[in-house]
PDBML (XML) file of the C-alpha atoms, coordinates in Angstrom:
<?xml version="1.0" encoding="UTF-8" ?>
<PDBx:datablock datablockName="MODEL"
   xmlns:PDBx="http://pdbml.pdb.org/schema/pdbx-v50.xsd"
   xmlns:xsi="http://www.w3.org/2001/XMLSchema-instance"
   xsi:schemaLocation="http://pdbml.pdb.org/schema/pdbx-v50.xsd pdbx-v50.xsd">
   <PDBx:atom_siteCategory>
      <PDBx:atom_site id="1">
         <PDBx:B_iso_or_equiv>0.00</PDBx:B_iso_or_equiv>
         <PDBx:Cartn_x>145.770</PDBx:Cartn_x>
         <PDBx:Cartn_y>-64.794</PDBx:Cartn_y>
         <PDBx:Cartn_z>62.832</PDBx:Cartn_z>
         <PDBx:auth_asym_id>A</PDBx:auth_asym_id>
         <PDBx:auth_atom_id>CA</PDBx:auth_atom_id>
         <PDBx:auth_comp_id>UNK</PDBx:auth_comp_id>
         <PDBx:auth_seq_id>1</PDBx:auth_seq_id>
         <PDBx:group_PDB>ATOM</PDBx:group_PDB>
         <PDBx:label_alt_id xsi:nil="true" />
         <PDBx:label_asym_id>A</PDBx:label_asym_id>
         <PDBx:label_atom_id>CA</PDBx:label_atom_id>
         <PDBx:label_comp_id>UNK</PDBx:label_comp_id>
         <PDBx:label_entity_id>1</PDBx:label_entity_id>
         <PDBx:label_seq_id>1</PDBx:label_seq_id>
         <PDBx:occupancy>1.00</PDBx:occupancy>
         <PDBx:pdbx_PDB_model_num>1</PDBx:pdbx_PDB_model_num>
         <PDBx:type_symbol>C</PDBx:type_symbol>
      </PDBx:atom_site>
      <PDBx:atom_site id="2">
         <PDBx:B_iso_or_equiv>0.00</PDBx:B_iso_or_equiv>
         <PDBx:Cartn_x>143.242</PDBx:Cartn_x>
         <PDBx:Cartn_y>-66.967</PDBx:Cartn_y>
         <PDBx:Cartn_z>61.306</PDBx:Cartn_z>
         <PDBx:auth_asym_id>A</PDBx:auth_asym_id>
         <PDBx:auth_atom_id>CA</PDBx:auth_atom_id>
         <PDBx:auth_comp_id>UNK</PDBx:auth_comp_id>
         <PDBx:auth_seq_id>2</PDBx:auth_seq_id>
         <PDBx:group_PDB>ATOM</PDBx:group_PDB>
         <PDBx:label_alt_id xsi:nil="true" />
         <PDBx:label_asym_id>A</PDBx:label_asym_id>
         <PDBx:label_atom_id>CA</PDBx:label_atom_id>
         <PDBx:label_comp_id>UNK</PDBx:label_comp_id>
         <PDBx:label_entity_id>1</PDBx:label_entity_id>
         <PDBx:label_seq_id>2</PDBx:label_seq_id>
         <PDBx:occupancy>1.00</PDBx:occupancy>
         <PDBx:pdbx_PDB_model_num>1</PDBx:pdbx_PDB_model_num>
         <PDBx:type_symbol>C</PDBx:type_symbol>
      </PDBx:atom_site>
      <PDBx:atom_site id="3">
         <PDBx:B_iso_or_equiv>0.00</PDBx:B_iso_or_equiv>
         <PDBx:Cartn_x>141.170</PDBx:Cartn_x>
         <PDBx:Cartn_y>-64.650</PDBx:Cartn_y>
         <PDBx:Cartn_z>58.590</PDBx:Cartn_z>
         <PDBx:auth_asym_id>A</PDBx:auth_asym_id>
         <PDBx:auth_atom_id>CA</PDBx:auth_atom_id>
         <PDBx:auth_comp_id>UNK</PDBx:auth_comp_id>
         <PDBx:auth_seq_id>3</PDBx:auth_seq_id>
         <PDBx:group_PDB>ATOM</PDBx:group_PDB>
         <PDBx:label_alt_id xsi:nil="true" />
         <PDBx:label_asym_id>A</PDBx:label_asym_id>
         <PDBx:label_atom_id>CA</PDBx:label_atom_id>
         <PDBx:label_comp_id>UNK</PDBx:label_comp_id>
         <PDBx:label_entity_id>1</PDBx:label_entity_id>
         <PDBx:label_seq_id>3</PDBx:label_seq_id>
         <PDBx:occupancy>1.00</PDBx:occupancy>
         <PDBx:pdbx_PDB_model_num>1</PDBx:pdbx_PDB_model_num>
         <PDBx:type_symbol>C</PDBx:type_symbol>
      </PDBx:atom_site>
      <PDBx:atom_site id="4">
         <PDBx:B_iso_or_equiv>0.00</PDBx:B_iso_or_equiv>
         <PDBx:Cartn_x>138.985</PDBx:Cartn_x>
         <PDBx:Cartn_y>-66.988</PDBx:Cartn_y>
         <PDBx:Cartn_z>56.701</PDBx:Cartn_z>
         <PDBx:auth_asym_id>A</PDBx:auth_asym_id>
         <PDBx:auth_atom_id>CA</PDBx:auth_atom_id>
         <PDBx:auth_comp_id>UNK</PDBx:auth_comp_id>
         <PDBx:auth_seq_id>4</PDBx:auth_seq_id>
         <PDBx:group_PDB>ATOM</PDBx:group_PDB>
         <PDBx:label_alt_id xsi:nil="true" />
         <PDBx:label_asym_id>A</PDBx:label_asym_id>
         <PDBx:label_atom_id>CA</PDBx:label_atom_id>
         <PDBx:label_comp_id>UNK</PDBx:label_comp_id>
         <PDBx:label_entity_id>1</PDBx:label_entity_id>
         <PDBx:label_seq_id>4</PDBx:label_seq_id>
         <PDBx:occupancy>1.00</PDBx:occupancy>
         <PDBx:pdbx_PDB_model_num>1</PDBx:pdbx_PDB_model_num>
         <PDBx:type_symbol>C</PDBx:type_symbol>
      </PDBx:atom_site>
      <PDBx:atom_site id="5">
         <PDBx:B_iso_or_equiv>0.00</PDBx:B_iso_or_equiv>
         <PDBx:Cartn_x>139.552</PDBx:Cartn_x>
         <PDBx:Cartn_y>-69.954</PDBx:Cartn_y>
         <PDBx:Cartn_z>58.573</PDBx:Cartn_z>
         <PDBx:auth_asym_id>A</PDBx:auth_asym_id>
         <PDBx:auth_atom_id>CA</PDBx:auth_atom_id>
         <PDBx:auth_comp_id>UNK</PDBx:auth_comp_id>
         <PDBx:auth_seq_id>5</PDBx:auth_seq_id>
         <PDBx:group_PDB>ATOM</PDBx:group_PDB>
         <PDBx:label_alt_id xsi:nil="true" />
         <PDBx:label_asym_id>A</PDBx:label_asym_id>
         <PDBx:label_atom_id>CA</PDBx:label_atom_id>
         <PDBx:label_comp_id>UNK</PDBx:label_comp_id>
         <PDBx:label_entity_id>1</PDBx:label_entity_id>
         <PDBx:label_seq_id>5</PDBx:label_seq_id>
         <PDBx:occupancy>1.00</PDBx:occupancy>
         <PDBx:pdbx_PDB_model_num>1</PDBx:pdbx_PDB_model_num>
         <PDBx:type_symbol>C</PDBx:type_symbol>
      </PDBx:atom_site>
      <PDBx:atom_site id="6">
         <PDBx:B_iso_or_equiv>0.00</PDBx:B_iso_or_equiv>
         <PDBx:Cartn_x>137.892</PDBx:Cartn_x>
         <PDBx:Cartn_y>-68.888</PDBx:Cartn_y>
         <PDBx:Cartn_z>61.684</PDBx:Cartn_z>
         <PDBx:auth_asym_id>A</PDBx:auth_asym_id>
         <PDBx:auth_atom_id>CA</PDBx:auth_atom_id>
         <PDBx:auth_comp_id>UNK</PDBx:auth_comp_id>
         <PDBx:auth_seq_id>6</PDBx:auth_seq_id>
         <PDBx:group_PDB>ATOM</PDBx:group_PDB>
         <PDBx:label_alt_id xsi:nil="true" />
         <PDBx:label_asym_id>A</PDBx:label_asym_id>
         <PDBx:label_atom_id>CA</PDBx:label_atom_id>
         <PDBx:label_comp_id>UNK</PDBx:label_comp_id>
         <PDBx:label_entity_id>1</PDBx:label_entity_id>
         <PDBx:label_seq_id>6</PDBx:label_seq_id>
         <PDBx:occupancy>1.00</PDBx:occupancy>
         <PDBx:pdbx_PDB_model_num>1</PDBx:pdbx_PDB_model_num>
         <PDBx:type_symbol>C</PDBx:type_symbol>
      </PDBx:atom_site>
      <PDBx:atom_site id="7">
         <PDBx:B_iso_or_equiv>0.00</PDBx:B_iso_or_equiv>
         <PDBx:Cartn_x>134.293</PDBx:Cartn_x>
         <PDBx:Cartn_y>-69.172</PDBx:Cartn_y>
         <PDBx:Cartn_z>60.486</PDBx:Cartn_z>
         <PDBx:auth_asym_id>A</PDBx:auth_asym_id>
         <PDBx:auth_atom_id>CA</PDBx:auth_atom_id>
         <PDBx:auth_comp_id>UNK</PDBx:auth_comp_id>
         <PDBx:auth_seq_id>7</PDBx:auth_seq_id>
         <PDBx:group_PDB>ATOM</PDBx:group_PDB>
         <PDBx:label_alt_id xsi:nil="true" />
         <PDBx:label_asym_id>A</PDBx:label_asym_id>
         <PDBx:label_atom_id>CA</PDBx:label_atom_id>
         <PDBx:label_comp_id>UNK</PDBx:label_comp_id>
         <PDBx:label_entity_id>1</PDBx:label_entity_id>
         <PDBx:label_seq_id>7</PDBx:label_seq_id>
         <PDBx:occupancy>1.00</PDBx:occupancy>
         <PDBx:pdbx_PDB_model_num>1</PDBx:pdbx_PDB_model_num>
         <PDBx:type_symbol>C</PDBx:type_symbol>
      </PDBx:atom_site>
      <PDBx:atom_site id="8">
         <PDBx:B_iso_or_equiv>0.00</PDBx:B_iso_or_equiv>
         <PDBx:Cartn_x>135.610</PDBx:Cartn_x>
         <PDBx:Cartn_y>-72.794</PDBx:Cartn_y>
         <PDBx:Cartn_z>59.612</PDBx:Cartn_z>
         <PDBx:auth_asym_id>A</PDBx:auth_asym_id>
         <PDBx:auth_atom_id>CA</PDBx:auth_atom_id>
         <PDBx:auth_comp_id>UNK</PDBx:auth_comp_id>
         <PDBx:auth_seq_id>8</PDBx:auth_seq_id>
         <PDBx:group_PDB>ATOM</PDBx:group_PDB>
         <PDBx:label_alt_id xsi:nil="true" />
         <PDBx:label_asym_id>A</PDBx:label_asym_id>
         <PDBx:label_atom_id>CA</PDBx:label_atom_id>
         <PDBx:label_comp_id>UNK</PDBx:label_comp_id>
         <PDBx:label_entity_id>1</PDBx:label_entity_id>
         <PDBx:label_seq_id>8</PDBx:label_seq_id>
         <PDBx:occupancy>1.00</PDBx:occupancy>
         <PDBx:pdbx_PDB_model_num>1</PDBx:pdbx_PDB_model_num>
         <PDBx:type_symbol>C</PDBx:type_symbol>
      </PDBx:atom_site>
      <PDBx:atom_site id="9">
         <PDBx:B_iso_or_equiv>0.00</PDBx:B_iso_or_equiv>
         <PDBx:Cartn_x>136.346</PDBx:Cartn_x>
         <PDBx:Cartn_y>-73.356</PDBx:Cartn_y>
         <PDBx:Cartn_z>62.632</PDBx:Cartn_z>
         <PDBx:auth_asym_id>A</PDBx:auth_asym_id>
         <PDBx:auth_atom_id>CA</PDBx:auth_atom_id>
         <PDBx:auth_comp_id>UNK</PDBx:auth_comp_id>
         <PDBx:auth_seq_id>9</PDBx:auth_seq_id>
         <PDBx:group_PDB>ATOM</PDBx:group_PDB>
         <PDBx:label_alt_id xsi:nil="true" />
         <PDBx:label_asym_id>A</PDBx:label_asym_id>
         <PDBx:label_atom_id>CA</PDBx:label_atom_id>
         <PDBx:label_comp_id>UNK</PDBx:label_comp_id>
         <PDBx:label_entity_id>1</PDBx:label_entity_id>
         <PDBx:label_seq_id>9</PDBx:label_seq_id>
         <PDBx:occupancy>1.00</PDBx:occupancy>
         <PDBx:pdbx_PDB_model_num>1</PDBx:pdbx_PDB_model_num>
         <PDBx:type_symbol>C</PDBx:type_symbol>
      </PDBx:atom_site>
      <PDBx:atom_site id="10">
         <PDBx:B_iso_or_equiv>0.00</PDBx:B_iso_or_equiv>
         <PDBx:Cartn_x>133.113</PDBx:Cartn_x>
         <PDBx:Cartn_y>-72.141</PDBx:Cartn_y>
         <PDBx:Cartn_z>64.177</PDBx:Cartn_z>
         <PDBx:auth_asym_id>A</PDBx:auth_asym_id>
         <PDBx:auth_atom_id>CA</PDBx:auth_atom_id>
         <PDBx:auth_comp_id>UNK</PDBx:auth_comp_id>
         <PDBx:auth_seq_id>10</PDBx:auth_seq_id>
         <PDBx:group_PDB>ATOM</PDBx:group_PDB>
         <PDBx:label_alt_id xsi:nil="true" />
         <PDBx:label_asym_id>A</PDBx:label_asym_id>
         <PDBx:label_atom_id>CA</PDBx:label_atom_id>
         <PDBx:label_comp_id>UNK</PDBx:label_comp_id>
         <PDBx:label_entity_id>1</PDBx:label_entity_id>
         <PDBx:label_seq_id>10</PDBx:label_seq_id>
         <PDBx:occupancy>1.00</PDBx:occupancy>
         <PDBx:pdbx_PDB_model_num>1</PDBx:pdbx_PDB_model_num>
         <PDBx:type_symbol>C</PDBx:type_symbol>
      </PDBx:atom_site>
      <PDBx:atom_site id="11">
         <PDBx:B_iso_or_equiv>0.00</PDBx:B_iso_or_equiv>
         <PDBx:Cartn_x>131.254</PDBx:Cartn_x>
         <PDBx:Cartn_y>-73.960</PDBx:Cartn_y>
         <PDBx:Cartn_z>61.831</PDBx:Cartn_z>
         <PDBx:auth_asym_id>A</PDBx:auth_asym_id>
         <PDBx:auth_atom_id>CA</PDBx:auth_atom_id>
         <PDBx:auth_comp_id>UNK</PDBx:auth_comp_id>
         <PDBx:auth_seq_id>11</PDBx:auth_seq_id>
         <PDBx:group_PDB>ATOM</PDBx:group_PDB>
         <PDBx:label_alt_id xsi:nil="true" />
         <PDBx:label_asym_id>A</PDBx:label_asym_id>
         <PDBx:label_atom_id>CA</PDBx:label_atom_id>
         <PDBx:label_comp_id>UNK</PDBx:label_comp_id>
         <PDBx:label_entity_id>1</PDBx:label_entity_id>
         <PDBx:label_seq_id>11</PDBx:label_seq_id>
         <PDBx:occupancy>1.00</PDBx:occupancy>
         <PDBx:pdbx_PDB_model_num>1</PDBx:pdbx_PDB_model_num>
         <PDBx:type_symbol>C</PDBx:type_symbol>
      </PDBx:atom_site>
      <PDBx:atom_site id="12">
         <PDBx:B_iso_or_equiv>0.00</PDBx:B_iso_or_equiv>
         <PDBx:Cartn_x>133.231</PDBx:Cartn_x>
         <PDBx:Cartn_y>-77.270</PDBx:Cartn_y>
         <PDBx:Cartn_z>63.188</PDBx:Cartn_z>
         <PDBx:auth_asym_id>A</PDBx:auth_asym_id>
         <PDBx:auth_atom_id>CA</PDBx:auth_atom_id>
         <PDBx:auth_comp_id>UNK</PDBx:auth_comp_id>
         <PDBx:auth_seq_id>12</PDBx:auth_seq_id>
         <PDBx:group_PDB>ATOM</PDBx:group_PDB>
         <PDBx:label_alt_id xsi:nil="true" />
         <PDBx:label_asym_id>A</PDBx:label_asym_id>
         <PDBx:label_atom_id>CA</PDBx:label_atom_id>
         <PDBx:label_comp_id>UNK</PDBx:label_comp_id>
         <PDBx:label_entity_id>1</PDBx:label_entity_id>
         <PDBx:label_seq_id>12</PDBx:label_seq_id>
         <PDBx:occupancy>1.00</PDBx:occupancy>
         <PDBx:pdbx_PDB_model_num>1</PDBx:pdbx_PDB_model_num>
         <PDBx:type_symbol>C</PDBx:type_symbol>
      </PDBx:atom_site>
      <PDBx:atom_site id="13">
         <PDBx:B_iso_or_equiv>0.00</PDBx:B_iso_or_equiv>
         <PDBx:Cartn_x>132.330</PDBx:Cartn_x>
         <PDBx:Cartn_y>-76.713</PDBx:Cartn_y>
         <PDBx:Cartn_z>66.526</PDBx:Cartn_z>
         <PDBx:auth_asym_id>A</PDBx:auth_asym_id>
         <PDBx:auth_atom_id>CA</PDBx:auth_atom_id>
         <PDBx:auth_comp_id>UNK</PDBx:auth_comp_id>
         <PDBx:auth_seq_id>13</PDBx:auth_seq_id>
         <PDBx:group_PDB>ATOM</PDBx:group_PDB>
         <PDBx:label_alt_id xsi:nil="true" />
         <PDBx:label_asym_id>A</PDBx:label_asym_id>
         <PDBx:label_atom_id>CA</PDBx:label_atom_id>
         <PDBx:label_comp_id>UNK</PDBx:label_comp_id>
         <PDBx:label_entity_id>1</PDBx:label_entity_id>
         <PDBx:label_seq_id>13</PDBx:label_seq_id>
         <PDBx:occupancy>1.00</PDBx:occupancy>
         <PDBx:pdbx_PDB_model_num>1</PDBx:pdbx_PDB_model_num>
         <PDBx:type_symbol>C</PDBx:type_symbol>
      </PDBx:atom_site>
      <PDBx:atom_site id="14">
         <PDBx:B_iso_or_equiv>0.00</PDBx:B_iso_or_equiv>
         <PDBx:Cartn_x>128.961</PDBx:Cartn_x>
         <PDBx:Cartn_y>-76.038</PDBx:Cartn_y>
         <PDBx:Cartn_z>66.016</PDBx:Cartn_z>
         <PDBx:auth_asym_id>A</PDBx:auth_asym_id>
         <PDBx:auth_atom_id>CA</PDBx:auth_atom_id>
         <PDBx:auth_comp_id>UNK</PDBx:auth_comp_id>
         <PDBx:auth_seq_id>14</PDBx:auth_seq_id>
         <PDBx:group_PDB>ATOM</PDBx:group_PDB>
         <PDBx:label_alt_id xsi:nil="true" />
         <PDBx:label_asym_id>A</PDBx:label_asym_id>
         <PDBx:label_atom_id>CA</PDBx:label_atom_id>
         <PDBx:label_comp_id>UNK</PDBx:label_comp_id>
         <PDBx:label_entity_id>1</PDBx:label_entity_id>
         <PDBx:label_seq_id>14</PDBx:label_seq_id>
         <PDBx:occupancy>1.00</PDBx:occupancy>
         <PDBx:pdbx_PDB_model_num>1</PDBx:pdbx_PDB_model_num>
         <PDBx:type_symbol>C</PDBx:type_symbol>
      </PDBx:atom_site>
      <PDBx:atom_site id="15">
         <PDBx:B_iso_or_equiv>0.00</PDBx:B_iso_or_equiv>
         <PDBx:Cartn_x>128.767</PDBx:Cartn_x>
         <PDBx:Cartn_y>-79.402</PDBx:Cartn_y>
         <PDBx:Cartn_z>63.761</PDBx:Cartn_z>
         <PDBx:auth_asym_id>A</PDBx:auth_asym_id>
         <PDBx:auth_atom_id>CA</PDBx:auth_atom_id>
         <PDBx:auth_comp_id>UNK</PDBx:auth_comp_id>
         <PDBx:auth_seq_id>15</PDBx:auth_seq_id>
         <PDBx:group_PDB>ATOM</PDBx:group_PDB>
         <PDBx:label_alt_id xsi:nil="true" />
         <PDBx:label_asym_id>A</PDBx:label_asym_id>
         <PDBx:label_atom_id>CA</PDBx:label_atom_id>
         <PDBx:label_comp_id>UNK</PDBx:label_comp_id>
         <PDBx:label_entity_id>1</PDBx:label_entity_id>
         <PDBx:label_seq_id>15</PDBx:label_seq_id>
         <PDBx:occupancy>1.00</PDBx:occupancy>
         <PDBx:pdbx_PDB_model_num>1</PDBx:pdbx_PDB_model_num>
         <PDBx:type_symbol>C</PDBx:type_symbol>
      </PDBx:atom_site>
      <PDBx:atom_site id="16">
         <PDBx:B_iso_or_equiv>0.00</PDBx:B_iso_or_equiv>
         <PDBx:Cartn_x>129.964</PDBx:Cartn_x>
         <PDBx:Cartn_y>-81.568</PDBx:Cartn_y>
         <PDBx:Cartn_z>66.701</PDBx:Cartn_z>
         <PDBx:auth_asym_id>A</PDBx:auth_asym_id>
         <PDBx:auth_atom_id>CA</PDBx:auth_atom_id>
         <PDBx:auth_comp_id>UNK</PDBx:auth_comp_id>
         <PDBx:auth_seq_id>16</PDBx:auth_seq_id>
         <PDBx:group_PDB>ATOM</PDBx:group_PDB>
         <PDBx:label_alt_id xsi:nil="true" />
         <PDBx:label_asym_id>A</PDBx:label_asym_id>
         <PDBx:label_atom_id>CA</PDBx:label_atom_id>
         <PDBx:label_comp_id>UNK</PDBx:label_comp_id>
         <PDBx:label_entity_id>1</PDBx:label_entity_id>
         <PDBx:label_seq_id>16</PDBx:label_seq_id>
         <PDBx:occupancy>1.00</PDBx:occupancy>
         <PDBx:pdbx_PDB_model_num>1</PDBx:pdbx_PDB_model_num>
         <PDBx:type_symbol>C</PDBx:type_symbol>
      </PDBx:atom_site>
      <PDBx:atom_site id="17">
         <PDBx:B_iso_or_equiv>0.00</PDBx:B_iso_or_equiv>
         <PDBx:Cartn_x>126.918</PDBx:Cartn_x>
         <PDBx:Cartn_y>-79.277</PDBx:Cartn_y>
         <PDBx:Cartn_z>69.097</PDBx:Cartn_z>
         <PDBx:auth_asym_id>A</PDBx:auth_asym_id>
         <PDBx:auth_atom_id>CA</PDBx:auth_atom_id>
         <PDBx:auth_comp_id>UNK</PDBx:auth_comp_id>
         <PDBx:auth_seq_id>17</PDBx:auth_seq_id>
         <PDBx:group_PDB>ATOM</PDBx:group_PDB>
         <PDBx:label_alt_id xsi:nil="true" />
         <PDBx:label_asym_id>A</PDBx:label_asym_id>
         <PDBx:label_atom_id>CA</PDBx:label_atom_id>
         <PDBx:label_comp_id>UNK</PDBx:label_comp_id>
         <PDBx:label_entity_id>1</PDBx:label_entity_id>
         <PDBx:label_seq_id>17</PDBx:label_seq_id>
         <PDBx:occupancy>1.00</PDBx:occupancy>
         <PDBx:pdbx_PDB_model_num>1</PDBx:pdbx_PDB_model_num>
         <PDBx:type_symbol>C</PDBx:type_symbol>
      </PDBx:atom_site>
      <PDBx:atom_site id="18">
         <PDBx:B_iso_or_equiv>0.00</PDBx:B_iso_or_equiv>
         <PDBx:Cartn_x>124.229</PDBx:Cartn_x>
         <PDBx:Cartn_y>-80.671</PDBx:Cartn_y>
         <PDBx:Cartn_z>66.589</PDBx:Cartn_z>
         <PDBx:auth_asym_id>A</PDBx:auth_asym_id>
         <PDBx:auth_atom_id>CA</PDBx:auth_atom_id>
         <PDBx:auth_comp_id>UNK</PDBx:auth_comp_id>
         <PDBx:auth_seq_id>18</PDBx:auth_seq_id>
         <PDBx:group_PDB>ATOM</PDBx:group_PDB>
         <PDBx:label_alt_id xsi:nil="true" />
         <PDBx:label_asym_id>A</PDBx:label_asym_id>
         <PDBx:label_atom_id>CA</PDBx:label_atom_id>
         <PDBx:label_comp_id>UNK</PDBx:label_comp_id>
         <PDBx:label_entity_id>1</PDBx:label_entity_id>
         <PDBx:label_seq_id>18</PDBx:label_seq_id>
         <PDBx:occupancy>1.00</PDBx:occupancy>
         <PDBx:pdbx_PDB_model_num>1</PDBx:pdbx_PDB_model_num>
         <PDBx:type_symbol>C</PDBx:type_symbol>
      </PDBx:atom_site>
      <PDBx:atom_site id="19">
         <PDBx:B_iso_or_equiv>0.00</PDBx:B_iso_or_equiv>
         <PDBx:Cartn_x>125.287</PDBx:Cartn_x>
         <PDBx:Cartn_y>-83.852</PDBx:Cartn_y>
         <PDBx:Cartn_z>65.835</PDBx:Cartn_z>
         <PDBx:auth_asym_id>A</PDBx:auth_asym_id>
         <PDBx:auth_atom_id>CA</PDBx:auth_atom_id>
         <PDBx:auth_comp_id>UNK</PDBx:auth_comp_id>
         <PDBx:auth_seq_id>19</PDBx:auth_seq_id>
         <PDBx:group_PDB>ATOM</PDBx:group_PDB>
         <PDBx:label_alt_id xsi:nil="true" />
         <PDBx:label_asym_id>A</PDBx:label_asym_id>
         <PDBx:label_atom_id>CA</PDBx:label_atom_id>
         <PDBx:label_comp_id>UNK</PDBx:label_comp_id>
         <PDBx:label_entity_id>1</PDBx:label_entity_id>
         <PDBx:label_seq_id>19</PDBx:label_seq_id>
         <PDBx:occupancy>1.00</PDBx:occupancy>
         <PDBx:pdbx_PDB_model_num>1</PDBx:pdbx_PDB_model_num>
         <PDBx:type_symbol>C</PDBx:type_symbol>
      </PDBx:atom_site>
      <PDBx:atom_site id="20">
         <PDBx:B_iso_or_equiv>0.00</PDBx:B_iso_or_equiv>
         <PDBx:Cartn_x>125.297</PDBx:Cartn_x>
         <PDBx:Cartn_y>-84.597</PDBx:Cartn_y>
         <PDBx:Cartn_z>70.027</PDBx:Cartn_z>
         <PDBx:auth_asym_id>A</PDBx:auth_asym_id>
         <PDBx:auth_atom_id>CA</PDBx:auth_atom_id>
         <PDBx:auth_comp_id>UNK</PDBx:auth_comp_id>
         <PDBx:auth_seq_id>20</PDBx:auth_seq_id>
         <PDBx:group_PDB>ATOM</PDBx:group_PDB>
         <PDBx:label_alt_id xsi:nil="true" />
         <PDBx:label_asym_id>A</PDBx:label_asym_id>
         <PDBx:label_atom_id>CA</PDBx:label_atom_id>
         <PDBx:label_comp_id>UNK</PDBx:label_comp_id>
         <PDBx:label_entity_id>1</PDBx:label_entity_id>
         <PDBx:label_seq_id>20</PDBx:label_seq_id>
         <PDBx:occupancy>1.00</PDBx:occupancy>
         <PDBx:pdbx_PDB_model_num>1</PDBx:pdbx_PDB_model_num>
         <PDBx:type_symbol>C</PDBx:type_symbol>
      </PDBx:atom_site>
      <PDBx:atom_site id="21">
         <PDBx:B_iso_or_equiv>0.00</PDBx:B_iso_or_equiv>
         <PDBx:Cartn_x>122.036</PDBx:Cartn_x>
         <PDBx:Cartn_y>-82.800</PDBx:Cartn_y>
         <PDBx:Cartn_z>70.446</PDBx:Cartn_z>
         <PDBx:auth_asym_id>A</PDBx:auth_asym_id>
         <PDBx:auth_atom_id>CA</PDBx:auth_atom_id>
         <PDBx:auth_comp_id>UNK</PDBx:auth_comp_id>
         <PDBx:auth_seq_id>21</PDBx:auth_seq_id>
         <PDBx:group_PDB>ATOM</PDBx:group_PDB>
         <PDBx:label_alt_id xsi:nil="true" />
         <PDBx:label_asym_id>A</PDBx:label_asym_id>
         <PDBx:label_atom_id>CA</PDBx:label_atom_id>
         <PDBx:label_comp_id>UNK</PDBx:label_comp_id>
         <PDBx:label_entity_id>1</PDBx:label_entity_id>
         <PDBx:label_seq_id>21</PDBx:label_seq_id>
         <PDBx:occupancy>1.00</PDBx:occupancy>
         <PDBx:pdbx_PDB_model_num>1</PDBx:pdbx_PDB_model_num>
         <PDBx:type_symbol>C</PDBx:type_symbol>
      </PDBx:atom_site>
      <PDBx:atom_site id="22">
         <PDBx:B_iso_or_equiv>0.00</PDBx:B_iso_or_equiv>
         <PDBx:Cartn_x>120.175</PDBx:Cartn_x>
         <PDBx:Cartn_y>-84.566</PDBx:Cartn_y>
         <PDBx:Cartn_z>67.701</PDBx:Cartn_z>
         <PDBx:auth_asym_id>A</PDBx:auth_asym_id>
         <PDBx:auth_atom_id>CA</PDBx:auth_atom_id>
         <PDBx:auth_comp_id>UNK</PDBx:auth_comp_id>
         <PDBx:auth_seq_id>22</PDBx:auth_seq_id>
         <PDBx:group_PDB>ATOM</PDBx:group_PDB>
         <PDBx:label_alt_id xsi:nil="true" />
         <PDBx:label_asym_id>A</PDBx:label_asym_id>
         <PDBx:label_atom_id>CA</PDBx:label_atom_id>
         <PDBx:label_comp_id>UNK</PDBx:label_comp_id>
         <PDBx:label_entity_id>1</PDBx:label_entity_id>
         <PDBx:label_seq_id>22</PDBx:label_seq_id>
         <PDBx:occupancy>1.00</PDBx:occupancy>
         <PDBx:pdbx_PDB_model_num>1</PDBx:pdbx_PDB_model_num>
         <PDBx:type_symbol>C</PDBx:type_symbol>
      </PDBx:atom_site>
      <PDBx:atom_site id="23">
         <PDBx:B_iso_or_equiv>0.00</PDBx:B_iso_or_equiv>
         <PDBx:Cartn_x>121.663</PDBx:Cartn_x>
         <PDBx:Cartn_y>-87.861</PDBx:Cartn_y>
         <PDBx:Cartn_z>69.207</PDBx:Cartn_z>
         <PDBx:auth_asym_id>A</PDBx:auth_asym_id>
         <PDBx:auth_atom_id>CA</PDBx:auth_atom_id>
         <PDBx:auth_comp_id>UNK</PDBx:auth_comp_id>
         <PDBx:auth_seq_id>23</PDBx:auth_seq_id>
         <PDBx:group_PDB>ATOM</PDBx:group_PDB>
         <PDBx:label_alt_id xsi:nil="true" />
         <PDBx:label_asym_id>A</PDBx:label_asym_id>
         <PDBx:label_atom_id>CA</PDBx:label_atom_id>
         <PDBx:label_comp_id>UNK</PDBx:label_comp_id>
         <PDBx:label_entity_id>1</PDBx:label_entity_id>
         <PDBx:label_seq_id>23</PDBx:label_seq_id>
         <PDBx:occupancy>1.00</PDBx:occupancy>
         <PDBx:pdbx_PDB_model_num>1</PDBx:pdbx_PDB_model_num>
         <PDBx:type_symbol>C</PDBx:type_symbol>
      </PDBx:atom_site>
      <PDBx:atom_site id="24">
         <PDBx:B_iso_or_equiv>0.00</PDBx:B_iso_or_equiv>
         <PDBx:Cartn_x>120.324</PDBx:Cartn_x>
         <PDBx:Cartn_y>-86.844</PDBx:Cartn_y>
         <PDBx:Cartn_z>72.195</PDBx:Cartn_z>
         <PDBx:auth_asym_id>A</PDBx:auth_asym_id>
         <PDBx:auth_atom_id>CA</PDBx:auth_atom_id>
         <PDBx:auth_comp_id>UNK</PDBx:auth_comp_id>
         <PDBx:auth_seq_id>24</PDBx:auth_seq_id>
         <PDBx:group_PDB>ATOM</PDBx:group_PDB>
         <PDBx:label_alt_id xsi:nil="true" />
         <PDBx:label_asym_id>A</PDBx:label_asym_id>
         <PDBx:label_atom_id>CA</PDBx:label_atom_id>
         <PDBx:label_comp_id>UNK</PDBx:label_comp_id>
         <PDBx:label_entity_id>1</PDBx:label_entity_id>
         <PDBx:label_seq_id>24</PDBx:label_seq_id>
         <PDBx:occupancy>1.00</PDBx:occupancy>
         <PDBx:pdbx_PDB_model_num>1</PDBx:pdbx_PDB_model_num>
         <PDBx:type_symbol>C</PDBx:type_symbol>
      </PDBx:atom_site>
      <PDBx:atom_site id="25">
         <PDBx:B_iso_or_equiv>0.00</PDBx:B_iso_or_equiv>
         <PDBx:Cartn_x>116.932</PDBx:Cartn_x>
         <PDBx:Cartn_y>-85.943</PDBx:Cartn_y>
         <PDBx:Cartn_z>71.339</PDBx:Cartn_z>
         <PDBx:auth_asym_id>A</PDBx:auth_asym_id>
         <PDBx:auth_atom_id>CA</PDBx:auth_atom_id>
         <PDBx:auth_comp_id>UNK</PDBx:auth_comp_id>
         <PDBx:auth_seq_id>25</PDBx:auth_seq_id>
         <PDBx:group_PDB>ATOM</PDBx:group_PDB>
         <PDBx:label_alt_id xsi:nil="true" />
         <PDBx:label_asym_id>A</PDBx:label_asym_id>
         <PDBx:label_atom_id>CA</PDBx:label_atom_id>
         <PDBx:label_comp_id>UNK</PDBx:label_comp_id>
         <PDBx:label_entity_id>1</PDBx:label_entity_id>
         <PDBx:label_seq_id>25</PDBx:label_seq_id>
         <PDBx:occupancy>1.00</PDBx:occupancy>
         <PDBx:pdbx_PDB_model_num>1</PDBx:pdbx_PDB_model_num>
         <PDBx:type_symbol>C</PDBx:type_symbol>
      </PDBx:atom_site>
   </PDBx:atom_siteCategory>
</PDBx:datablock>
């Protein structure tokens, strides 16, 4: 039962997508 945390935690994941990608490009 996360509540607020969970948009944290997509946030995180979508950090570590970008980070790669912009690497990448």
């Amino acid at each position: 039962f996360q509540g607020r945390l969970a948009r944290v935690l997509l946030d995180a994941g979508a950090a570590t997508a970008a980070a790669w990608a912009e690497h990448e490009a």
